[in-house]
Protein backbone atom coordinates (compact mmCIF):
# COMPACT_ATOMS: atom_id res chain seq x y z
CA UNK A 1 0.00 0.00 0.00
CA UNK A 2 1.52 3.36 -0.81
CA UNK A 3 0.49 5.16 2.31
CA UNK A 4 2.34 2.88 4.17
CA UNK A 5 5.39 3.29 1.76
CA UNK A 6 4.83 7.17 2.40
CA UNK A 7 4.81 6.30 6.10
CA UNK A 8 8.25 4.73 5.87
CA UNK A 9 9.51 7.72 3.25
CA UNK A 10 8.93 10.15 6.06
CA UNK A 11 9.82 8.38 8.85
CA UNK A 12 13.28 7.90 7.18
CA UNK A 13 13.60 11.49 6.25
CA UNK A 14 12.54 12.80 9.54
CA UNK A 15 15.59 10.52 11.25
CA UNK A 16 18.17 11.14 8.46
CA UNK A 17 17.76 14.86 8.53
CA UNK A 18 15.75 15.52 11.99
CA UNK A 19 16.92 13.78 14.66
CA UNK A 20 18.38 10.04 14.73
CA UNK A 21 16.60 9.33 17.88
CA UNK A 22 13.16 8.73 15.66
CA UNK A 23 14.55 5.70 14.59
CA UNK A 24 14.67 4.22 17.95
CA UNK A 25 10.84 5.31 18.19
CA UNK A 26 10.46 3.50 14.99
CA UNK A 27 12.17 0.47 16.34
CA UNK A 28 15.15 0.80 14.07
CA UNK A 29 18.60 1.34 14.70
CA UNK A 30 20.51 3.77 12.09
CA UNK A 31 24.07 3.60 12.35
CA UNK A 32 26.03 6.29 13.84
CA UNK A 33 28.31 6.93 10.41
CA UNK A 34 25.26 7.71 8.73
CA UNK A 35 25.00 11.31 8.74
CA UNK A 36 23.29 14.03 6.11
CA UNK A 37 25.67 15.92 3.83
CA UNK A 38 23.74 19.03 4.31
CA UNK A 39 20.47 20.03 6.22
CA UNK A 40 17.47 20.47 3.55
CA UNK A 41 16.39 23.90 3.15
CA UNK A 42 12.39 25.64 3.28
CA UNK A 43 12.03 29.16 2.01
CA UNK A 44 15.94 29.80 2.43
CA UNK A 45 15.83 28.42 5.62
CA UNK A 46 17.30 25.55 7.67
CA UNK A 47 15.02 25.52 11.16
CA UNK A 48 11.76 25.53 8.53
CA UNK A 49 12.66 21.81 7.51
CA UNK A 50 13.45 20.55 11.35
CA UNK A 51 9.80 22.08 12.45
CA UNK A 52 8.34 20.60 9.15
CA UNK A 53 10.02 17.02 9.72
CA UNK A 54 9.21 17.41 13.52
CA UNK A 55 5.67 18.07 13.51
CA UNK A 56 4.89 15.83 10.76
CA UNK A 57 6.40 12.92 12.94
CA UNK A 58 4.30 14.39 16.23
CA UNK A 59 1.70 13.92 14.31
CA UNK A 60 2.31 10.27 13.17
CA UNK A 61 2.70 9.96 16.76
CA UNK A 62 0.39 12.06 18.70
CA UNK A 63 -2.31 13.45 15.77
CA UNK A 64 -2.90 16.97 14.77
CA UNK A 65 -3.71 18.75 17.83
CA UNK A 66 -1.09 17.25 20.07
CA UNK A 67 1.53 18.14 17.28
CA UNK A 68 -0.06 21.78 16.64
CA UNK A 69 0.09 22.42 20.57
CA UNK A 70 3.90 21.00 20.95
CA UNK A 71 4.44 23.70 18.14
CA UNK A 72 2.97 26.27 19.67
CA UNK A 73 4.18 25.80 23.14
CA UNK A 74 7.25 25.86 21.41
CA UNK A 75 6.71 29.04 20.12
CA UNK A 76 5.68 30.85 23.62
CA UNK A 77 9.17 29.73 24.72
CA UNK A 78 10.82 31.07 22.32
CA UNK A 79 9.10 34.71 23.32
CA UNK A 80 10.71 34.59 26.36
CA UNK A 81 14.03 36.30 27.69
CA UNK A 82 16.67 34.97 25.81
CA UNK A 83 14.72 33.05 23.01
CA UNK A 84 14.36 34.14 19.02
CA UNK A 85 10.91 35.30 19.42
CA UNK A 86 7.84 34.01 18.78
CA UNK A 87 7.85 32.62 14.66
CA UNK A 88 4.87 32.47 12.50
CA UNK A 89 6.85 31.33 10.01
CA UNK A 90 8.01 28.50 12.07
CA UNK A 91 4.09 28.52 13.15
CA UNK A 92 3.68 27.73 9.78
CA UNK A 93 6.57 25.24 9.12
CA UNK A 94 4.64 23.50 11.89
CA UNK A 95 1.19 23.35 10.61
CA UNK A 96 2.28 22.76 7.11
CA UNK A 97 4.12 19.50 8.21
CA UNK A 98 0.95 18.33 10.40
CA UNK A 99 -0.88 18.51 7.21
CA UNK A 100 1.34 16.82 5.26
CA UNK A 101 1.75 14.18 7.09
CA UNK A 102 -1.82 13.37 7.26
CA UNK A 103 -2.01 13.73 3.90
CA UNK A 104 0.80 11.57 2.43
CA UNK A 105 0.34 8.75 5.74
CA UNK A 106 -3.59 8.06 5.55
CA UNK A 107 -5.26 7.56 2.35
CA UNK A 108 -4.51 5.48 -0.92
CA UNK A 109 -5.50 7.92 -3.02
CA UNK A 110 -4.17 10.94 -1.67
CA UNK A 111 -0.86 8.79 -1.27
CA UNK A 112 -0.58 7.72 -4.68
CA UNK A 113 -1.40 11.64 -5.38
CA UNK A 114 1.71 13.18 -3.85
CA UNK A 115 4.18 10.65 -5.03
CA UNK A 116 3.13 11.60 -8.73
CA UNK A 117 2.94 15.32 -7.74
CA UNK A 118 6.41 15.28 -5.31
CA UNK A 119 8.57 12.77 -7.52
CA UNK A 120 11.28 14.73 -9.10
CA UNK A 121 10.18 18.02 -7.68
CA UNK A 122 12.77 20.90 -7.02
CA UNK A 123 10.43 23.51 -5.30
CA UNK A 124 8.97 23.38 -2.00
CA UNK A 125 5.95 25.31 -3.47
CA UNK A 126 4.29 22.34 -3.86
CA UNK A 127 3.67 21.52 -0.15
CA UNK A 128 5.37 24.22 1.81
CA UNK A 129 3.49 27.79 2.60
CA UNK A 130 4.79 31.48 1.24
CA UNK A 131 5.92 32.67 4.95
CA UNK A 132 6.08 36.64 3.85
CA UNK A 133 4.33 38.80 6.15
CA UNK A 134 4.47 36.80 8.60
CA UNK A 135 5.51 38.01 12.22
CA UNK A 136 8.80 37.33 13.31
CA UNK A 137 10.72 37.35 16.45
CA UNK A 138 8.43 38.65 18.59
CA UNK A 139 9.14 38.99 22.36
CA UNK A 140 6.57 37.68 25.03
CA UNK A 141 6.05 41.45 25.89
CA UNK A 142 5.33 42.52 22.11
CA UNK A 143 3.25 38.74 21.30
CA UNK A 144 0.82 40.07 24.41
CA UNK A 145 0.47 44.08 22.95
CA UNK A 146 0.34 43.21 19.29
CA UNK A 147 -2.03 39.57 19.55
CA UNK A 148 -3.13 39.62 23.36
CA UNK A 149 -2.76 35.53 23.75
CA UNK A 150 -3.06 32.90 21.34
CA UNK A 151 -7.50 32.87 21.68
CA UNK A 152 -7.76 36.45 20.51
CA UNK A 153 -8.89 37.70 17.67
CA UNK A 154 -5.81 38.50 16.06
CA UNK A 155 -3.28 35.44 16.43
CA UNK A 156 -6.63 33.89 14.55
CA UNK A 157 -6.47 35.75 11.82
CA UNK A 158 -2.77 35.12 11.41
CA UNK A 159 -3.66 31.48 11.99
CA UNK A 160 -6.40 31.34 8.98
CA UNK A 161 -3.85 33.18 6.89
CA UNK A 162 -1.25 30.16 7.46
CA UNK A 163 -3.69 27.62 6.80
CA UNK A 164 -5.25 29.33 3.97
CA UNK A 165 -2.08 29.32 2.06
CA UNK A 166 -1.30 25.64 2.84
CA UNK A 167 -4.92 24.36 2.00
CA UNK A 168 -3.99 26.19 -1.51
CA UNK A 169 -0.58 24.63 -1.80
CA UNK A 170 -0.44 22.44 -5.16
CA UNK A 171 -0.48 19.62 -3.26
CA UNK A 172 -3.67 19.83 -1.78
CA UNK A 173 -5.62 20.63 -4.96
């Protein structure tokens, strides 16, 4: 069944170029020696792929919401005191890999869809969002003035903007 060669595609990709400990959640044991020439790159960015291969493995593991709140939590962190700021790009990198991996993982059809759409592909248009406009960076004092918390108004508009743009990806057609 394709999904469950998808399954094994990601799983693979999320130890080779995530983190080698997946494969011991896998049940597999990867040699050491085995190690990625270079770290893929989303949108000119390295940290985009490790939140895409992440969450799409949280959510092989845990489903949508458990991977979407990991992600976010994530996120608050990072607003604090000596963090990068809170990302909606990386927001983004998140939710894009939760939906990917329930859409590659869970259906024949929609498997044997995205291996004839992703085979051969050079651009991450296909399945990963624009991130322009996005907020960046932003400190837990400037997330609370500019958005409040993440149940107001305005985080859910930058929310519906992120999954607008991935439920328009090529993919997903």
């Amino acid at each position: 069944m394709r999904f469950r060669e998808n399954r094994h595609a990601l799983w693979a990709l999320a130890t080779y170029f995530g983190n080698r400990r997946f494969a011991k959640i896998a049940g597999l044991s990867m040699p050491s020696t085995i190690k990625p020439n270079q770290t893929p790159v989303l949108r000119t960015r390295q940290d985009l792929s490790l939140h895409f291969l992440y969450s799409a493995i949280l959510e092989q593991l845990g489903g949508k919401q458990i991977g979407l709140n990991i992600g976010e939590i994530k996120e608050l962190y990072d607003a604090n005191e000596g963090g990068s700021g809170y990302s909606f790009a990386d927001l983004a990198a998140d939710k894009a890999g939760l939906s990917f991996s329930q859409f590659v993982v869970y259906s024949e059809q929609k498997a044997r869809q995205a291996q004839q759409m992703l085979a051969g592909i050079k651009e991450e248009a296909v399945f990963f969002p624009q991130i322009n406009k996005l907020p960046e960076g932003l400190s837990a004092t400037q997330f609370q003035q500019e958005l409040g918390n993440k149940h107001s108004a305005q985080y859910k508009v930058l929310e519906r903007i992120i999954d607008n743009r991935i439920t328009e990806l090529p993919l997903y057609q």
